[in-house]
N, C-alpha and C. Protein backbone atom coordinates (compact mmCIF):
# COMPACT_ATOMS: atom_id res chain seq x y z
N UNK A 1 7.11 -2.25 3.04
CA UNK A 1 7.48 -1.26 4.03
C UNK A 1 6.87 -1.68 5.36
N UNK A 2 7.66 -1.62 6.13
CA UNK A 2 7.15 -1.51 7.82
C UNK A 2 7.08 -0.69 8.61
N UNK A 3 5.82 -0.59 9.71
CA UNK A 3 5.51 0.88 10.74
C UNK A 3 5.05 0.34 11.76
N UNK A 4 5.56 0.52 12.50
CA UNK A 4 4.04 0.23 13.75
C UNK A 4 3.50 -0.98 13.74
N UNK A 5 4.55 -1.87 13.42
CA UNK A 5 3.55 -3.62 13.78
C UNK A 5 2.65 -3.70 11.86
N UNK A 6 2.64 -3.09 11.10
CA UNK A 6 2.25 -3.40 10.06
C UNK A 6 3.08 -3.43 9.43
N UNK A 7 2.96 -4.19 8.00
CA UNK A 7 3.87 -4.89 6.63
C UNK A 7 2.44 -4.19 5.45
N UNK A 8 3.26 -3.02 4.97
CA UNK A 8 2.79 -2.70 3.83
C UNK A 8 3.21 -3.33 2.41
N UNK A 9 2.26 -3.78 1.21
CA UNK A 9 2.98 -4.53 0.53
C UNK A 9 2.00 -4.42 -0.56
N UNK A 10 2.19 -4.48 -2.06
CA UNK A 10 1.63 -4.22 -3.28
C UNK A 10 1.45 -5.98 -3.61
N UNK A 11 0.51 -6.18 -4.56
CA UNK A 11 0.15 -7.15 -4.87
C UNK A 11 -0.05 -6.65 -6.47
N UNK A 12 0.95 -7.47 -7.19
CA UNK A 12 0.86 -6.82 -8.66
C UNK A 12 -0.16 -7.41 -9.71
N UNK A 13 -0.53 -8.76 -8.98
CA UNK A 13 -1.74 -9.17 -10.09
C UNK A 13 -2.76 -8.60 -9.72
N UNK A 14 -3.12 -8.07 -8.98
CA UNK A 14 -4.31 -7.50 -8.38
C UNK A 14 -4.68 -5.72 -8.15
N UNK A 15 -3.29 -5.16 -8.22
CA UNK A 15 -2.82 -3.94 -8.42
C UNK A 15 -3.97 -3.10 -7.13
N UNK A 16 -3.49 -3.95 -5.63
CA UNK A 16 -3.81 -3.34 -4.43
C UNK A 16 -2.66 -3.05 -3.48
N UNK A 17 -2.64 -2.06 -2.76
CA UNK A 17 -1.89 -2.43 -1.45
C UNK A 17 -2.38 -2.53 -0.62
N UNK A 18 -2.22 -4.15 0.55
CA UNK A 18 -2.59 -4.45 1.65
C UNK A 18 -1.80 -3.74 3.04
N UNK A 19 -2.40 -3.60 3.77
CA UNK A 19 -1.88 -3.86 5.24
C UNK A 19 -2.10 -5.02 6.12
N UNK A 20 -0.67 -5.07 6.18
CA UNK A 20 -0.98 -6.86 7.10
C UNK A 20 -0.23 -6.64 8.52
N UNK A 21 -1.13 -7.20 9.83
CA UNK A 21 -0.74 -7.14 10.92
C UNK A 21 0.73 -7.97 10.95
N UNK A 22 2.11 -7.35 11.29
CA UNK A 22 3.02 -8.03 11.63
C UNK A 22 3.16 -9.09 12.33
N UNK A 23 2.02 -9.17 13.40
CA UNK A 23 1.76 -10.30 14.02
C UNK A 23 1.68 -11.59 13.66
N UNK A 24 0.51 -11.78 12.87
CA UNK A 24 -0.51 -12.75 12.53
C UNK A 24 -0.99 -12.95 11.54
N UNK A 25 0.02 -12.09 10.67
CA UNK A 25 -0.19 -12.11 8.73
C UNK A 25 -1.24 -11.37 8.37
N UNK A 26 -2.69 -11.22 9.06
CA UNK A 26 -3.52 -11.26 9.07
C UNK A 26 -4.07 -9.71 7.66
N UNK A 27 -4.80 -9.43 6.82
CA UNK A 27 -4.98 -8.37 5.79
C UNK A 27 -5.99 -7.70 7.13
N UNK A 28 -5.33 -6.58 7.59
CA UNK A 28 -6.21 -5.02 8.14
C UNK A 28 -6.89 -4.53 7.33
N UNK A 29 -6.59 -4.18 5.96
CA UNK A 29 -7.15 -3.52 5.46
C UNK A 29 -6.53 -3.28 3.45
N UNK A 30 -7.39 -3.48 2.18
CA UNK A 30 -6.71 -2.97 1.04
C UNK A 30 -6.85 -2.05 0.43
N UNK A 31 -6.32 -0.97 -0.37
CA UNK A 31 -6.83 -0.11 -1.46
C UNK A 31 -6.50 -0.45 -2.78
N UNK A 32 -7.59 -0.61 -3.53
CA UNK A 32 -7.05 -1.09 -5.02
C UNK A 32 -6.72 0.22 -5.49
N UNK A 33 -5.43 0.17 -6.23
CA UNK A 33 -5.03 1.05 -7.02
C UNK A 33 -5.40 1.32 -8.47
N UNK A 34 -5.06 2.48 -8.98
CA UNK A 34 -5.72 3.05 -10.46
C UNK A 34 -4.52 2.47 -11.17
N UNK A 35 -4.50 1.18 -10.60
CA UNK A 35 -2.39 1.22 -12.29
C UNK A 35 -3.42 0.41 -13.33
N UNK A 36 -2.47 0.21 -14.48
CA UNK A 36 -2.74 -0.58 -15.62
C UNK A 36 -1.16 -1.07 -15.85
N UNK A 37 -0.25 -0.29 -15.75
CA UNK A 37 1.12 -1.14 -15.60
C UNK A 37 1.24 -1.96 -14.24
N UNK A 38 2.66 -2.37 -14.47
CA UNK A 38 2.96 -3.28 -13.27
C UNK A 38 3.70 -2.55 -12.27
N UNK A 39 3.42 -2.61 -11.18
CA UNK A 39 4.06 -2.40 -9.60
C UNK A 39 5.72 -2.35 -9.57
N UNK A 40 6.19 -1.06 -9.54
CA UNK A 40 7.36 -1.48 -9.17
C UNK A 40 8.34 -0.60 -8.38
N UNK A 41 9.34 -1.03 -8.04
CA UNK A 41 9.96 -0.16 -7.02
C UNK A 41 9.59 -0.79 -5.68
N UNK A 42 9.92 0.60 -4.53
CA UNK A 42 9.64 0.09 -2.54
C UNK A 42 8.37 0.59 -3.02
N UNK A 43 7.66 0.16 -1.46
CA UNK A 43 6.68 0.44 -1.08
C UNK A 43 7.45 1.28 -0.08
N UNK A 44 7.01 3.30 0.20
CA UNK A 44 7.28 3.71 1.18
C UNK A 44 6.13 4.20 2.33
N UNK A 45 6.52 4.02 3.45
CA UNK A 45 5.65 4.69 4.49
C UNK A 45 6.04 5.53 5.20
N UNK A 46 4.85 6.96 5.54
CA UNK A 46 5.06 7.82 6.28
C UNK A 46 4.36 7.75 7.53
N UNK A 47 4.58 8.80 8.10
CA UNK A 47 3.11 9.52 9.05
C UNK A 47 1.67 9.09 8.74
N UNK A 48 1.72 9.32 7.76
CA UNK A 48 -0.11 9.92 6.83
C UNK A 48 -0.08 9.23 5.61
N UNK A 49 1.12 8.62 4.91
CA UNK A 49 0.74 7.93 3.49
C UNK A 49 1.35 7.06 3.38
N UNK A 50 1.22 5.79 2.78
CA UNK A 50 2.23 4.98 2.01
C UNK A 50 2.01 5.29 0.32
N UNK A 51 3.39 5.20 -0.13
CA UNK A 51 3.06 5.44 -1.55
C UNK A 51 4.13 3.86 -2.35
N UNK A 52 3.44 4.02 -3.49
CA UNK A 52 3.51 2.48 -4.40
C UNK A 52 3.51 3.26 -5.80
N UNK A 53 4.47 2.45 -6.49
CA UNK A 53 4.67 3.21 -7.78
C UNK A 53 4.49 1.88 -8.81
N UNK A 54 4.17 2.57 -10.39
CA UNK A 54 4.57 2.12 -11.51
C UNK A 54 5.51 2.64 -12.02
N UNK A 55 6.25 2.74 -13.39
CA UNK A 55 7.13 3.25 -14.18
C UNK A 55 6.92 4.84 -14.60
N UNK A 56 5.38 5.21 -14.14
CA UNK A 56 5.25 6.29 -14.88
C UNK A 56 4.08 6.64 -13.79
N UNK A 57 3.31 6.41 -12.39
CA UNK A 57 2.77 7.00 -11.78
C UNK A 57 2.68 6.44 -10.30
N UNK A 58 2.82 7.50 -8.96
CA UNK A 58 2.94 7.43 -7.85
C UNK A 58 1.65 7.27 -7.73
N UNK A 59 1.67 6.48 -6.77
CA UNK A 59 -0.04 6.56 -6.03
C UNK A 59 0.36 6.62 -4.55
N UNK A 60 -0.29 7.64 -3.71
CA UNK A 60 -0.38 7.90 -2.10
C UNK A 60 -1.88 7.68 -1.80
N UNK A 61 -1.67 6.40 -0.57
CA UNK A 61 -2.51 5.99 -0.08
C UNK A 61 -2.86 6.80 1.47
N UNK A 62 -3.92 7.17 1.86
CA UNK A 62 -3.73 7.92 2.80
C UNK A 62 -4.57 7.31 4.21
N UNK A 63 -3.48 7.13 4.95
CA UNK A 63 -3.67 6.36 6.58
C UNK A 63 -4.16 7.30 7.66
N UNK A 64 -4.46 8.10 7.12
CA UNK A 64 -5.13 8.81 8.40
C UNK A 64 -6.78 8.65 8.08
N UNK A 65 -7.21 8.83 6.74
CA UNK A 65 -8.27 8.46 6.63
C UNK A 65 -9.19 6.95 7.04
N UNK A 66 -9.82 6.76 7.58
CA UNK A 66 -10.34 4.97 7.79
C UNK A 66 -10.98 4.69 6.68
N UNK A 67 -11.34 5.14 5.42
CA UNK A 67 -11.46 4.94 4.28
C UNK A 67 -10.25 4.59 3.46
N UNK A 68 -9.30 4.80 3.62
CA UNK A 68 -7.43 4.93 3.07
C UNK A 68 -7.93 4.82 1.60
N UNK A 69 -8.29 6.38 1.13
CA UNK A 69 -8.22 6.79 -0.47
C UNK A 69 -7.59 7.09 -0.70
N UNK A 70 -6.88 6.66 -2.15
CA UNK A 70 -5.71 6.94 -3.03
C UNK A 70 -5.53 8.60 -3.59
C-alpha cells in the first residue's frame, strides 16, 4: 500500500510490516506482527492504520502512535 511518499509492505518470513520511504527504499520504521500463519491478501492504509491480514486474523497497525502498536 502507498500514502504520503511511503510503501507499506508485509514481509512473510519475518511476519513484520515495514515502512519504506518511497524515495530511497530506505526501512522508516517495522512492527512485528502476532501471525503464525502466512501473510496474505493487500496491505491497506488509512488515516491512523495500516492493516495486514492472514487467513483467519487482521492485524491494525497504528500510525499515529510513534511506537506503531499492533
Amino acid at each position: 500500500a502507498y500514502r504520503d511518499g511511503v510503501i507499506y509492505a508485509v514481509r512473510n518470513d519475518a511476519k513484520v510490516l515495514s515502512a519504506i520511504d518511497a524515495r530511497n527504499g530506505l526501512v522508516l520504521w517495522s512492527a512485528a506482527l502476532p501471525a503464525t500463519e502466512a501473510l496474505t491478501g493487500n496491505v491497506i492504509v488509512t488515516e491512523g492504520h495500516v492493516f495486514a491480514s492472514t487467513e483467519s486474523r487482521t492485524f491494525a497497525v497504528d500510525l499515529l502512535d510513534p511506537a506503531h502498536p499492533v
